[in-house]
Each structure stands twice: as structure tokens, then as C-alpha cells.
Protein backbone atom coordinates (compact mmCIF):
# COMPACT_ATOMS: atom_id res chain seq x y z
CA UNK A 1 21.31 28.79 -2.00
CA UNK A 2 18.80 30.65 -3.26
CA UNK A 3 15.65 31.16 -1.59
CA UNK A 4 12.86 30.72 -4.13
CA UNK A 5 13.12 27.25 -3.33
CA UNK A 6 12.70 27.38 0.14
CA UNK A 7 9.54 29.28 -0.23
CA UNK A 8 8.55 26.77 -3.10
CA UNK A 9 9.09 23.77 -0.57
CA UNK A 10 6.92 25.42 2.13
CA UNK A 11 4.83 25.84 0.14
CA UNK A 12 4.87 22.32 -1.11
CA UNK A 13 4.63 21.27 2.91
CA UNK A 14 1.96 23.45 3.89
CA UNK A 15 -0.22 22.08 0.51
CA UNK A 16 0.46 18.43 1.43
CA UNK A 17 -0.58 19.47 5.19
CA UNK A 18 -3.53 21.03 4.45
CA UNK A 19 -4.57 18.67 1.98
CA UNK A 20 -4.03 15.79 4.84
CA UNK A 21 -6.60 17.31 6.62
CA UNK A 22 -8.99 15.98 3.64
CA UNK A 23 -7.85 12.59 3.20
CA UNK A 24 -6.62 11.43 -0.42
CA UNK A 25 -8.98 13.43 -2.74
CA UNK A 26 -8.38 16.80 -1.14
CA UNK A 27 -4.66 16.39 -1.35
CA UNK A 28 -4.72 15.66 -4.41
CA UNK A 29 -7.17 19.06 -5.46
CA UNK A 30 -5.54 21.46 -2.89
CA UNK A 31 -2.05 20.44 -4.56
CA UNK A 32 -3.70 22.62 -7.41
CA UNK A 33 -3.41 25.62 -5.05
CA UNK A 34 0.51 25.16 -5.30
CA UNK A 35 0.47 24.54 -9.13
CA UNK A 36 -1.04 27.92 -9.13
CA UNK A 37 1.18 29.95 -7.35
CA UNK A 38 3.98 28.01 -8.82
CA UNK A 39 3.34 29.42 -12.13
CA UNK A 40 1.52 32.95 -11.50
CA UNK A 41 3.96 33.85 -8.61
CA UNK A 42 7.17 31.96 -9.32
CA UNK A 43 6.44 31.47 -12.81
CA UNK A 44 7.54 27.72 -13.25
CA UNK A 45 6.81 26.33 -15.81
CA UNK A 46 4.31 22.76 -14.82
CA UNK A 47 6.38 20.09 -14.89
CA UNK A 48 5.21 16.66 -15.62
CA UNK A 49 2.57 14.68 -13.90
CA UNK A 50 3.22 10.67 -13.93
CA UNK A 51 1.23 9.92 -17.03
CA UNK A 52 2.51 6.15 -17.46
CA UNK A 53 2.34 5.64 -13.71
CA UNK A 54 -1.45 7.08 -14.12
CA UNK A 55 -2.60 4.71 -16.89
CA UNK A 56 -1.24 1.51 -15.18
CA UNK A 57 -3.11 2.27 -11.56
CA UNK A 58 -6.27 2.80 -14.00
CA UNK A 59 -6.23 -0.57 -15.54
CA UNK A 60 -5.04 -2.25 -12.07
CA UNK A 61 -8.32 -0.34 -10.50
CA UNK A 62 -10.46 -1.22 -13.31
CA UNK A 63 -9.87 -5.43 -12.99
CA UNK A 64 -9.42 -5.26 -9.18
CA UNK A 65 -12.61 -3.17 -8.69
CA UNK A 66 -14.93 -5.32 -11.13
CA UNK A 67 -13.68 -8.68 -9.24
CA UNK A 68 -14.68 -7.22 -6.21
CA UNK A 69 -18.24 -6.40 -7.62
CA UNK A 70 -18.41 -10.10 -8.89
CA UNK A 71 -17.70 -11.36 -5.09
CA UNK A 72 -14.46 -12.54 -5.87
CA UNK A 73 -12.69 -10.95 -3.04
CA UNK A 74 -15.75 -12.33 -0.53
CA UNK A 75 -14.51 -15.83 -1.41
CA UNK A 76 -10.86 -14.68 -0.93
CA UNK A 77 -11.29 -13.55 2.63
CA UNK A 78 -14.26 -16.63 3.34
CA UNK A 79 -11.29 -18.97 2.94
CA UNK A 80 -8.84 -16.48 5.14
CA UNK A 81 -11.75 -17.31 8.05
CA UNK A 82 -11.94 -20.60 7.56
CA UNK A 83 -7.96 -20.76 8.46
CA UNK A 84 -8.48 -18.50 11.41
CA UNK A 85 -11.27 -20.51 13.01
CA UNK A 86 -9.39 -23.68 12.58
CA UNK A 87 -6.56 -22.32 14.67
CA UNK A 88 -7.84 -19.61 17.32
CA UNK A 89 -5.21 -20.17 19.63
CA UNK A 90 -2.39 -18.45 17.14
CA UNK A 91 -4.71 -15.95 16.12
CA UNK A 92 -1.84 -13.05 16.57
CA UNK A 93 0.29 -14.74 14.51
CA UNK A 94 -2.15 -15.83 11.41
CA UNK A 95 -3.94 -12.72 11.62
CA UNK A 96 -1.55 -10.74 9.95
CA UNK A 97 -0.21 -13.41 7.72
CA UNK A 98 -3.59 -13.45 6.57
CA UNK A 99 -4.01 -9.82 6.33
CA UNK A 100 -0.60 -9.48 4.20
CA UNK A 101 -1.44 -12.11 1.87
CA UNK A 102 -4.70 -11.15 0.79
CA UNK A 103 -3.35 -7.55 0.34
CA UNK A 104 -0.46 -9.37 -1.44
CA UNK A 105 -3.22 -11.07 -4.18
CA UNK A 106 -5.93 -8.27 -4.42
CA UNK A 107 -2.89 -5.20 -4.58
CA UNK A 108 -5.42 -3.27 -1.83
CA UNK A 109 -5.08 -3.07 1.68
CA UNK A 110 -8.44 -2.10 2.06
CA UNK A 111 -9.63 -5.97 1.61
CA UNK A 112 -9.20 -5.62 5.50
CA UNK A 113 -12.12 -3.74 6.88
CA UNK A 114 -14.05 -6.90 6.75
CA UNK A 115 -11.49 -9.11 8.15
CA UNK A 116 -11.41 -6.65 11.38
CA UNK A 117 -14.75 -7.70 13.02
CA UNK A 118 -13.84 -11.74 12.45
CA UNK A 119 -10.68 -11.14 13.96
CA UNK A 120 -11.93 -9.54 16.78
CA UNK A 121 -14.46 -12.08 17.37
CA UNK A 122 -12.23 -14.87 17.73
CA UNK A 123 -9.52 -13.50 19.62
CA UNK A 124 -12.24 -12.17 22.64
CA UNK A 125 -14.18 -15.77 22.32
CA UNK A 126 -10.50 -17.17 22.76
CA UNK A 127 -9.30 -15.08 25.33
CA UNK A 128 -6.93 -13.48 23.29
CA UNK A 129 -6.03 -9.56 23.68
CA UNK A 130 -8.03 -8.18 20.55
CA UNK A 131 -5.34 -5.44 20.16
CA UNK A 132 -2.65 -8.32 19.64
CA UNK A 133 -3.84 -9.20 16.72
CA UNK A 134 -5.61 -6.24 15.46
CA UNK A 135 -3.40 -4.25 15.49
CA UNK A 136 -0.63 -6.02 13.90
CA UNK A 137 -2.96 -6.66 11.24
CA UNK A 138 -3.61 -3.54 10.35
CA UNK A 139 0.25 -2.61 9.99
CA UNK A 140 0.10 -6.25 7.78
CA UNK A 141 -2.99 -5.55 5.32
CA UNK A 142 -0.28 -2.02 4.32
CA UNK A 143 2.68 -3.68 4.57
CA UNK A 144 1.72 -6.19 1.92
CA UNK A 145 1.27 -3.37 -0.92
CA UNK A 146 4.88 -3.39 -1.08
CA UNK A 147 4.80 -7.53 -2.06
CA UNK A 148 1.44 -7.31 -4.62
CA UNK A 149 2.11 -7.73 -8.51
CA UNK A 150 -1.14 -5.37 -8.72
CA UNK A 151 -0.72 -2.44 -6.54
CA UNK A 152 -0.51 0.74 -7.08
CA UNK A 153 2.62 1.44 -5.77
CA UNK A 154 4.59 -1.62 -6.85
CA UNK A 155 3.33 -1.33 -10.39
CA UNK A 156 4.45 2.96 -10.17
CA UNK A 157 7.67 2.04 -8.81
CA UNK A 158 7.98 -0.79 -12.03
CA UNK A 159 7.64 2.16 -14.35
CA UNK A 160 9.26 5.08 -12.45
CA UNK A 161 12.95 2.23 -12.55
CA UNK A 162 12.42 1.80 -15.93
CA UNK A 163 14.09 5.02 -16.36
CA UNK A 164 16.94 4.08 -13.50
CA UNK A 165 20.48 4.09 -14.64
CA UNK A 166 23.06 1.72 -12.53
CA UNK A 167 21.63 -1.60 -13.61
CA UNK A 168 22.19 -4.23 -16.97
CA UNK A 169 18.59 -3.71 -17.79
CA UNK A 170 15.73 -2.02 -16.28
CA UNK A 171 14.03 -3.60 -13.00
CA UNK A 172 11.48 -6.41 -13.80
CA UNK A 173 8.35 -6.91 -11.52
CA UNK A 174 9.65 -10.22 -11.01
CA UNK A 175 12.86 -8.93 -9.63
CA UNK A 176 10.98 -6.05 -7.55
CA UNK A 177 9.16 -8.76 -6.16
CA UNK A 178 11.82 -10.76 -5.20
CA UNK A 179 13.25 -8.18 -3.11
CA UNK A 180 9.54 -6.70 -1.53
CA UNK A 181 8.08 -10.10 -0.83
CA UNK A 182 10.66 -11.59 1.55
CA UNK A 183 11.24 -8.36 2.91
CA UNK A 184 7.83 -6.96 3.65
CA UNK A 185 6.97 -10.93 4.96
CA UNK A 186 9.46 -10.89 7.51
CA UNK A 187 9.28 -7.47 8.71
CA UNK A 188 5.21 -8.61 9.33
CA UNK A 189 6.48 -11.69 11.17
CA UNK A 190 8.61 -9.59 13.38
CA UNK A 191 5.98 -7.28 14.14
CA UNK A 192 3.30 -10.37 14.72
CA UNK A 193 5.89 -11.99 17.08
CA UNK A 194 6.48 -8.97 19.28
CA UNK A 195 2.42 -8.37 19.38
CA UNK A 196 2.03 -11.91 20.59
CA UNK A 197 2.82 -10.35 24.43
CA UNK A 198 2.01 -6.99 24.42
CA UNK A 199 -0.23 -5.56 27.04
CA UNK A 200 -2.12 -7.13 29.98
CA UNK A 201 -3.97 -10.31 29.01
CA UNK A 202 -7.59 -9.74 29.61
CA UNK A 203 -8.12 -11.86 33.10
CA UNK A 204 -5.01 -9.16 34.18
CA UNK A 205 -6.35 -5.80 32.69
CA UNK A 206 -8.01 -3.58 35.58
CA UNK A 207 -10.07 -1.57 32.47
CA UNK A 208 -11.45 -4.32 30.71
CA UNK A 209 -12.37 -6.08 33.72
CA UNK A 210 -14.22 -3.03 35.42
CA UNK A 211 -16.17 -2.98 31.61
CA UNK A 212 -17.19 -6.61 32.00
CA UNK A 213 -19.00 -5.53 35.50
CA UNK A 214 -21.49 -3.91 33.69
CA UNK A 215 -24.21 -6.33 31.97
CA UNK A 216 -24.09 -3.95 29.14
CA UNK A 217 -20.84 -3.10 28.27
CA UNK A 218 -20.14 -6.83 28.40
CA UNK A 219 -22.98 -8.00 26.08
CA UNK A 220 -21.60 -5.13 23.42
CA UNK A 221 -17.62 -6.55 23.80
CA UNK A 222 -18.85 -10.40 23.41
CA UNK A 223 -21.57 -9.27 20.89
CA UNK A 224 -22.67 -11.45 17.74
CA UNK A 225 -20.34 -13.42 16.17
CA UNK A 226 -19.28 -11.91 12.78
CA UNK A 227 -18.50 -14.40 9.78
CA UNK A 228 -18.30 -15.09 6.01
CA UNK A 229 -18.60 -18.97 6.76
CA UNK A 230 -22.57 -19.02 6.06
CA UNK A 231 -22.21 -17.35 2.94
CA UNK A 232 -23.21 -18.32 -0.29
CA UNK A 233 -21.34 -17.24 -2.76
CA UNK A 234 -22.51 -17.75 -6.97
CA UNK A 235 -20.62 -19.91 -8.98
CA UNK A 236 -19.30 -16.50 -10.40
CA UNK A 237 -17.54 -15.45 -8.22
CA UNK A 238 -15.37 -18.62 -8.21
CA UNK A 239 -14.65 -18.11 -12.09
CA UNK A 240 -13.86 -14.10 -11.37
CA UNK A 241 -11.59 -15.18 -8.80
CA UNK A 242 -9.64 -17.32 -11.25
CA UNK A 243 -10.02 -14.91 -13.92
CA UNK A 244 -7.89 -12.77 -11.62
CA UNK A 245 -5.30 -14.81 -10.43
CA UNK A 246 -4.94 -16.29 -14.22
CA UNK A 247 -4.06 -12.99 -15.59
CA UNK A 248 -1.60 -12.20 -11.91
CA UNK A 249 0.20 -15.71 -13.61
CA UNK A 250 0.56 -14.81 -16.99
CA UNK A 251 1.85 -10.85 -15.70
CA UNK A 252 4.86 -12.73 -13.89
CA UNK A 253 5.35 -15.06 -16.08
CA UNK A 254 5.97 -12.59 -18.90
CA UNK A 255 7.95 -10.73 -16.29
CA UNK A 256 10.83 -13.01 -15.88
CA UNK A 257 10.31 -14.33 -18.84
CA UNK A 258 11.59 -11.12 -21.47
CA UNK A 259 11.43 -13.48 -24.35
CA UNK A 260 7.80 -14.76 -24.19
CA UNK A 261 6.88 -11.25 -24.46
CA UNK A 262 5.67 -10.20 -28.52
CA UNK A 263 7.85 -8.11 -30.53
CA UNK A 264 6.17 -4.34 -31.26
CA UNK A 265 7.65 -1.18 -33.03
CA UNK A 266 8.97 -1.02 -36.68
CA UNK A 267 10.57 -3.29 -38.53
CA UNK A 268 14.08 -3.70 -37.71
CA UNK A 269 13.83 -2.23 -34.49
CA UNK A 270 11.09 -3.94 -32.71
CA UNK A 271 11.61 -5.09 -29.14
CA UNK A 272 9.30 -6.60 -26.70
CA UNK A 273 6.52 -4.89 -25.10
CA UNK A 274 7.56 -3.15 -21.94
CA UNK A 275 5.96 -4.31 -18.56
CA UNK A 276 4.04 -0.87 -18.05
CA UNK A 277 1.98 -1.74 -20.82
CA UNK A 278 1.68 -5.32 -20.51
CA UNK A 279 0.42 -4.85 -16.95
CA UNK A 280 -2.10 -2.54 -18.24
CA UNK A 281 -3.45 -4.86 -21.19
CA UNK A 282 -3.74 -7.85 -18.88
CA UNK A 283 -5.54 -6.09 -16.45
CA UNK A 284 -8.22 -4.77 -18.97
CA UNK A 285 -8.11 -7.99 -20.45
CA UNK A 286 -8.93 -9.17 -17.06
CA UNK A 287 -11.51 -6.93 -15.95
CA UNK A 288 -13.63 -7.20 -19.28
CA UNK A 289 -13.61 -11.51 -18.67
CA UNK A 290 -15.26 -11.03 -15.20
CA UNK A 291 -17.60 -8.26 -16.53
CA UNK A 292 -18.57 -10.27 -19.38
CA UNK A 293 -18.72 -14.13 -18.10
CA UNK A 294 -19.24 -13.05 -15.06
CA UNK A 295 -23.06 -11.68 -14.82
CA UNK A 296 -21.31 -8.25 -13.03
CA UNK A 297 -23.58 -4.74 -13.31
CA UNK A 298 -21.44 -2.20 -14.48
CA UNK A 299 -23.35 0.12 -12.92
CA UNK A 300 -22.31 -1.58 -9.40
CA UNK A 301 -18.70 -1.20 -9.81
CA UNK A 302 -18.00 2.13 -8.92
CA UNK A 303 -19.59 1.57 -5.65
CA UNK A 304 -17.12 -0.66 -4.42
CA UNK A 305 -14.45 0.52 -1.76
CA UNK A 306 -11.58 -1.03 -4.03
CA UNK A 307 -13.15 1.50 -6.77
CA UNK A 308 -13.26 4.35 -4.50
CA UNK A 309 -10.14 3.98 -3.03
CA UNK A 310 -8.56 3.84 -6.10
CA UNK A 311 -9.71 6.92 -7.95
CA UNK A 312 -8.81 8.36 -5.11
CA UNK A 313 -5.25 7.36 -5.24
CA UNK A 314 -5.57 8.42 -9.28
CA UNK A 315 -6.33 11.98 -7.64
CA UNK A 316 -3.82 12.29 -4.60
CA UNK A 317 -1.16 10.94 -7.12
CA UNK A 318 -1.94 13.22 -10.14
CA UNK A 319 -2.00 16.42 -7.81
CA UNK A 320 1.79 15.40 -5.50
CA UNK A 321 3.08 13.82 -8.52
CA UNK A 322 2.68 16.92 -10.59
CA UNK A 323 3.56 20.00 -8.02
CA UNK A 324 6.64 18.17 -6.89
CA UNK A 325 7.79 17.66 -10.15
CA UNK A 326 7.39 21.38 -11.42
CA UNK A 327 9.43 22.14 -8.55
CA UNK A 328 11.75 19.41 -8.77
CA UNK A 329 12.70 20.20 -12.27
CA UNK A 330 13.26 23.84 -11.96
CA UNK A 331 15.37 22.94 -9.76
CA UNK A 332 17.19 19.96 -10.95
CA UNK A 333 21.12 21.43 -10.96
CA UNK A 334 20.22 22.73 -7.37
CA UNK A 335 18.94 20.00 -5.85
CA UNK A 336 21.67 17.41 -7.47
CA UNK A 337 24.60 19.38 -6.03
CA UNK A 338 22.88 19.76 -2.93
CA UNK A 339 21.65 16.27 -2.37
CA UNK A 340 23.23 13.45 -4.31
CA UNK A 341 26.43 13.68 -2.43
CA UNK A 342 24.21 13.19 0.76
CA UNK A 343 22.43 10.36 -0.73
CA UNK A 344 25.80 9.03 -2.18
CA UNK A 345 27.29 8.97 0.92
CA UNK A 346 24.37 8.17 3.24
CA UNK A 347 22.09 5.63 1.40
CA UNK A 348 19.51 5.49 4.41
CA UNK A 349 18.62 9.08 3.71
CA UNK A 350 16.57 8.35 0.93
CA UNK A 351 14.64 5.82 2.98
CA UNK A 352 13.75 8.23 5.56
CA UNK A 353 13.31 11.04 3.28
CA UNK A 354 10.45 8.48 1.47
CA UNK A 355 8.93 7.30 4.67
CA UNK A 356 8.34 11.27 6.19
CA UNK A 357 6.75 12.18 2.91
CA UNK A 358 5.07 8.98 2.90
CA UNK A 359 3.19 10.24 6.41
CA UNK A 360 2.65 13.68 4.97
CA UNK A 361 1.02 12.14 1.71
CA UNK A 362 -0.93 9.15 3.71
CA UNK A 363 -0.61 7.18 0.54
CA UNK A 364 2.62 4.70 -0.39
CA UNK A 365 1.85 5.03 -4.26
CA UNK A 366 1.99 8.50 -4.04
CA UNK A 367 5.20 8.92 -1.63
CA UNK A 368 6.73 6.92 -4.50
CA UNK A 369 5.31 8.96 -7.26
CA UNK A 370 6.71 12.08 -5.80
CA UNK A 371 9.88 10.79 -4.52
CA UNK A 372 10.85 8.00 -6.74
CA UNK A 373 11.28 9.79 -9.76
CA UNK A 374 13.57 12.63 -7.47
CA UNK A 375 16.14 9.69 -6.75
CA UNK A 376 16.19 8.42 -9.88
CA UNK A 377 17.13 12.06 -11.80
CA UNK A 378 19.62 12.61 -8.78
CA UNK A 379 21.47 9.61 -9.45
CA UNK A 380 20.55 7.47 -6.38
CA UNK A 381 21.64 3.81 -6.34
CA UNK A 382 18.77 1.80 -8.35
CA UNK A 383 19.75 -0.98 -5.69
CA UNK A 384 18.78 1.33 -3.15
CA UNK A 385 16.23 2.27 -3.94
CA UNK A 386 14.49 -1.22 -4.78
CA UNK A 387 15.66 -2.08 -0.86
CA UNK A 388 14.05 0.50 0.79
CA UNK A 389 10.89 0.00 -0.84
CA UNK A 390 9.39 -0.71 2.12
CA UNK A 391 10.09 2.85 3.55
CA UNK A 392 7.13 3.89 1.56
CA UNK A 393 4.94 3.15 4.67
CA UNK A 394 5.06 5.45 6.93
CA UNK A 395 1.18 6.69 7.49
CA UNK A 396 1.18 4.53 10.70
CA UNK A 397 3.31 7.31 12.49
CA UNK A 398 0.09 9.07 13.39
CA UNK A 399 -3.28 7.09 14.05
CA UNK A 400 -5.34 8.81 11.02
CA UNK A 401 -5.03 6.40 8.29
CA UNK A 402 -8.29 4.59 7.69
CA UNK A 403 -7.58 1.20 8.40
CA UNK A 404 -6.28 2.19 11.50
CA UNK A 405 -9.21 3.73 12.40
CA UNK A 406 -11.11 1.45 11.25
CA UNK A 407 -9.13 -1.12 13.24
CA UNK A 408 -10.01 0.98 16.34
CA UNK A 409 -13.67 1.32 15.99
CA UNK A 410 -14.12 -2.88 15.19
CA UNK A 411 -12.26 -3.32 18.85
CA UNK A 412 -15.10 -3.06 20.89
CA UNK A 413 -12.95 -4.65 24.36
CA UNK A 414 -11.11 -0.97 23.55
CA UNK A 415 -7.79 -2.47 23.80
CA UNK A 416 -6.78 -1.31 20.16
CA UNK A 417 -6.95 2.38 20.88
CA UNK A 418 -5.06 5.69 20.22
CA UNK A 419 -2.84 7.08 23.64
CA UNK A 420 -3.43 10.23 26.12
CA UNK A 421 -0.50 11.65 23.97
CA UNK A 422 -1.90 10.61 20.28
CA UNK A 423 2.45 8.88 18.88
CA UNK A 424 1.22 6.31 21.76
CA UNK A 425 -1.26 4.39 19.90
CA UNK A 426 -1.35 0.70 18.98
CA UNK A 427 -0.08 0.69 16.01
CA UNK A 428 3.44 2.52 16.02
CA UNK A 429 5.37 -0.19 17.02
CA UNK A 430 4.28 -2.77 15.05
CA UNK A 431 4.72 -0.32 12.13
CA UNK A 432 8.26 0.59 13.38
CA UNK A 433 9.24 -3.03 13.46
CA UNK A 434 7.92 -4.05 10.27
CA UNK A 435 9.08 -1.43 7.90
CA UNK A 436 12.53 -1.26 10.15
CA UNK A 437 12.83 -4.91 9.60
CA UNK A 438 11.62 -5.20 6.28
CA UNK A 439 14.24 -2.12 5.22
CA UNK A 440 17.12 -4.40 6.75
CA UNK A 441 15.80 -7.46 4.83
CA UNK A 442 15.64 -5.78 1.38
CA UNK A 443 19.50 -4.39 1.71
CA UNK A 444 20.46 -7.93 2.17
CA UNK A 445 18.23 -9.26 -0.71
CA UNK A 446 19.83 -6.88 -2.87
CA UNK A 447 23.06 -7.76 -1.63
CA UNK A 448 22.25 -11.05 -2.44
CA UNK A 449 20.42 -11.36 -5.61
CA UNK A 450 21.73 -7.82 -7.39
């Protein structure tokens, strides 16, 4: 084997590493330092960065990030709470069910941070071990990405099968869906069920006792009570909300439905408009109702998290997308003789290849943009790869993720915390379970419905 690419693929490591260290954005600039030496070192020519996958995440981010603005995700997660506080006692359990289904309808697991401090408050008012639930939820609120019509990732991995051989016609979102939503669902139940006894209940925990000793420490655990419940929300925000889940409808209706699609191209050879570009005209459609009916500031909008986060993801995904392809496709002959009899023969390697780069990359849309496209030019099983979707995950491995952090700092009883030897944290094996569970659920939902 030659070693160019060995040096190329450190290289590629030590780019996503350092660009780790930076979150999102940086990783997505500092893969520019690889581009570079790529072509004035190794002279490679640039290959292509995901331009289709790029333009869909923009219209998703545009709708998703105005409905947010117009307080349509505030009434979302108001009637989350009001589910919660009816049933305090299974808080473990309909935490993350809540968690995953609002990720699910918004296509953001960032719609959590303010679901963290309500969860909190009713499972230490209950009695409940705050890191039962928290936790779990956290792995949830990710975990549901995989199961959202509007994600990034799910709407990149709609495009990037498009171009999949091995299957009668190319992969509808319907059908993607089919496959992530039971999966991801009951790999979050598993993980919610095992959570339900982890660790020492409260009245049993030497640490958390000797914290309630002093005054102080105990007025800061119990604290204020944090809801959404007293909130008035504009009439607005009701219509941007239905806006929203009115143009979610019509994208998977259209999407099982091939035929109520319209007809574009020339004459003679028209055929209906693909799903890539459907999702992204419904989604500006969308976003410009709630901006226009729907009293929002534009000037607001990019202040948002959902906004943030996604340009963000625009970045990290434009930067790993493009160096791994300008590797990947000098490489192509190489890497196919090398790796699709692996793959071939060993389908479960491409789940754990996509869930180690998925860790390196912190980011499931991107893990897919970079290593999607790789399985589909080597040949790998379209089947397979629609199971192991939820392999994408993998970010949990190490405590550094946001939401996890996040998660941490809204525990104020410090039962949700990271370990003496950092892997020991509360969230690994929730995250194990759930993407090991829903892995094993997609194979059989392929099984079945492919």
C-alpha cells in the first residue's frame, strides 16, 4: 500500500483532533489547514464538498430558526412540562420520551437546554435521583436527530442515498423514517428503563446527604422552581407552530406519496421533483409564512441557538465533508480493494467506523457527510447502511458535547457528573444502550420492511 495515504489520513485525524478542541466552527476552518497541504504538498486535486447536502441544512435552518424566534418552540416544550408535572413519579421514563420527541418535531437537539432545569426540578421535589433522568435525557434529545423529517443529518443522509445503488428506487424520507423512528425510540426506552435504578437514591447517597447538612448547599440544590407553565405566549406563536408542523405534513406526505409530487424537466422527459429539493422549497416556504404572518424581527433570528447551531453545522460539514472527500477520491481504487471486501463481509464495520468518526467530528450530520458518501462509492449495502443510522451518535463517548455539559451544570444535587477517570461519566451507558439497541432494531426493520 502506498504510503501517501497514510500520511494523508493522519493528517486527516490530527485536523479533526485539533479542530475538536474548538467545537463545530473550528473544525470546520482548521479542516482548511488539510485542504492546504493536500493540494500544495500532495497535490490533490479538491474534491467535492456536499453542495446538495449544504443547501437542504440551509433551508431546514432557515424555517426551524425563524419558528424559534416567533416562540413556537416555547409552546412546544410548555406543553412537554405540562406532561411532566402531571406525572412526577415516572419522571425517568417521560423525560426522555419527551426529550426525543421534541428533537423528533423541531430536527434540533438543542430544544433541550431549557428542558434541563424543569427536569431537574421535579425529579429533586419528587425525590427522584436528578441524574436518572437527566442524563438519559440528554442521550434522548441526540438520539432523536436520527427520527426528525427536518434534521440535518436525516435530510443529508436522504440526499447522500439518492445516489445508492442496491435498491428499486432511491431511499424516500418516508422509508428512512420508518427504519430511524422505531429504532432510535426503542433504543431511548432501553436506555430510560436501565436509568430508572441507577445509583443510590438520594435518602441512601452518603454525598448528597453530607451537602444537605449545610443550610447553603441545600437551599442552592432545592432552589426556585424553574417553569414555562406561567408563560404567556402571543397568539403567534400558536400559528408559527402550525405553520411548521403543516409544512413537516405536506414533506411526508409527498414523500411516500411519488405521484403527488409535480412533474419538472423538459418535455418528454420530465419526472417528479426529487425530495432534496422539495425539502428545501417547503422549508423556505415555511420560514417566509412565520416571518411574514407571524410579526417575527428578522433581525432577531440569527440570535437564536437553533440559528447558531446550525451555521455552525453548515461550517463543520463544509470543512470534513470536503477534505475527506479530496482524499477519498484520490484514492477511490485503493480504498475499494482495501475495504469493500471488509465491509462486504463484515457489515457492522461500517457502523463502528461511522460512530468513531462520529466522536472525532462531535456532530452526526457531519459523521454522515464524511462517511456516508465513502460507503456508498465503495459499494456498501444501501440496507446497511439505512440500519445503522443510528451509529452516527457517538459524541457521548467522551463528556464534551454541549448538551452534556450542559446537562451537568443544570444538576445542581451533582449527581449527573463526569468520573475521577473522565469514560466514567453519566452519560456513556445510556448512550451505549441506546445506539447499541437502536443499531439492533434498525437491522431487523430492514429485514422486515426492505
Amino acid at each position: 500500500m502506498d504510503t501517501t495515504i497514510v500520511y494523508e489520513f493522519i493528517i486527516i485525524l490530527c485536523c479533526l483532533l485539533a479542530g475538536a478542541r474548538y467545537g463545530g466552527y473550528g473544525l470546520g476552518l482548521i479542516s482548511g489547514f488539510g485542504l492546504l497541504i493536500f493540494a500544495f504538498v500532495f497535490h490533490l486535486a479538491p474534491g467535492k464538498p456536499p453542495i446538495d447536502v449544504l443547501l437542504t441544512i440551509m433551508a431546514v435552518l432557515g424555517c426551524a430558526s425563524t419558528l424559534q424566534t416567533a416562540g413556537g418552540l416555547n409552546v412546544m416544550m410548555r406543553f412537554a412540562e405540562r406532561i411532566l408535572r402531571r406525572h412526577p413519579k415516572h419522571i425517568t421514563l417521560l423525560a426522555p420520551i419527551t426529550t426525543w420527541t421534541l428533537t423528533v418535531m423541531c430536527g434540533t437537539g438543542h430544544v433541550v437546554y431549557t428542558m434541563f432545569p424543569i427536569i431537574y426540578d421535579i425529579a429533586i421535589k419528587t425525590g427522584i435521583r436528578p441524574e436518572r433522568p437527566m442524563a438519559v435525557a440528554s442521550i434522548s434529545s441526540q438520539i432523536g436527530i436520527c427520527a426528525s423529517p427536518v434534521s440535518v443529518a436525516v435530510v443529508s443522509m436522504v440526499a447522500i442515498m439518492a445516489k445508492a445503488k442496491g435498491l428499486d428506487h432511491p431511499v424516500s424520507i418516508v422509508e428512512l423514517l420508518s427504519v430511524g423512528m422505531p429504532a432510535t425510540f426503542c433504543g431511548m426506552i432501553m436506555a430510560a428503563l436501565w436509568s430508572m435504578r441507577r445509583g443510590l437514591d438520594l435518602d441512601k447517597d452518603p454525598d448528597f446527604q453530607a451537602k444537605l447538612k449545610d443550610p447553603a448547599q441545600k437551599d442552592y440544590i432545592y432552589g426556585e422552581a424553574a417553569t414555562l407553565l406561567d408563560k404567556v405566549f402571543p397568539k403567534e406563536a400558536y400559528w408559527a407552530t402550525a405553520i411548521f408542523f403543516a409544512a413537516i405534513g405536506i414533506v411526508v406526505l409527498l414523500g411516500a406519496f411519488e405521484g403527488l409530487r409535480p412533474l419538472v424537466g423538459e418535455v418528454g422527459k420530465t419526472k417528479p421533483l426529487s425530495m432534496n429539493l422539495l425539502i428545501q422549497v417547503m422549508m423556505l416556504t415555511a420560514g417566509a409564512a412565520i416571518l411574514v404572518f407571524c410579526k417575527v424581527k428578522p433581525q432577531e433570528i440569527p440570535n437564536g441557538t437553533v440559528f447558531k447551531a446550525g451555521m455552525v453545522a453548515v461550517i463543520s460539514i463544509f470543512g470534513v465533508a470536503w477534505m475527506a472527500d479530496t482524499v477519498f477520491e484520490a484514492h477511490f481504487k485503493l480504498l475499494k480493494e482495501a475495504l469493500a471486501g471488509i465491509v462486504a463481509a463484515q457489515p457492522w464495520t461500517y457502523a463502528i467506523v461511522l460512530f468513531i468518526v462520529s466522536k472525532l467530528v462531535n456532530s452526526q450530520a457531519a459523521a454522515i457527510a464524511a462517511i456516508a458518501p465513502l460507503g456508498v462509492s465503495l459499494g456498501v449495502d444501501p440496507k446497511v447502511m439505512i440500519a445503522f443510522l443510528p451509529a452516527c451518535y457517538g459524541y457521548f463517548i467522551l463528556p464534551t458535547y454541549a448538551s452534556d455539559l450542559a446537562c451537568i451544570g443544570f444538576d445542581r444535587s451533582g449527581t449527573t457528573r463526569i468520573g475521577k477517570f473522565v469514560i466514567n461519566h453519566s452519560f456513556i451507558i445510556p448512550g451505549l444502550i441506546g445506539v447499541g439497541t437502536g443499531c439492533a432494531v434498525g437491522w431487523l426493520m430492514v429485514k422486515l420492511l426492505f
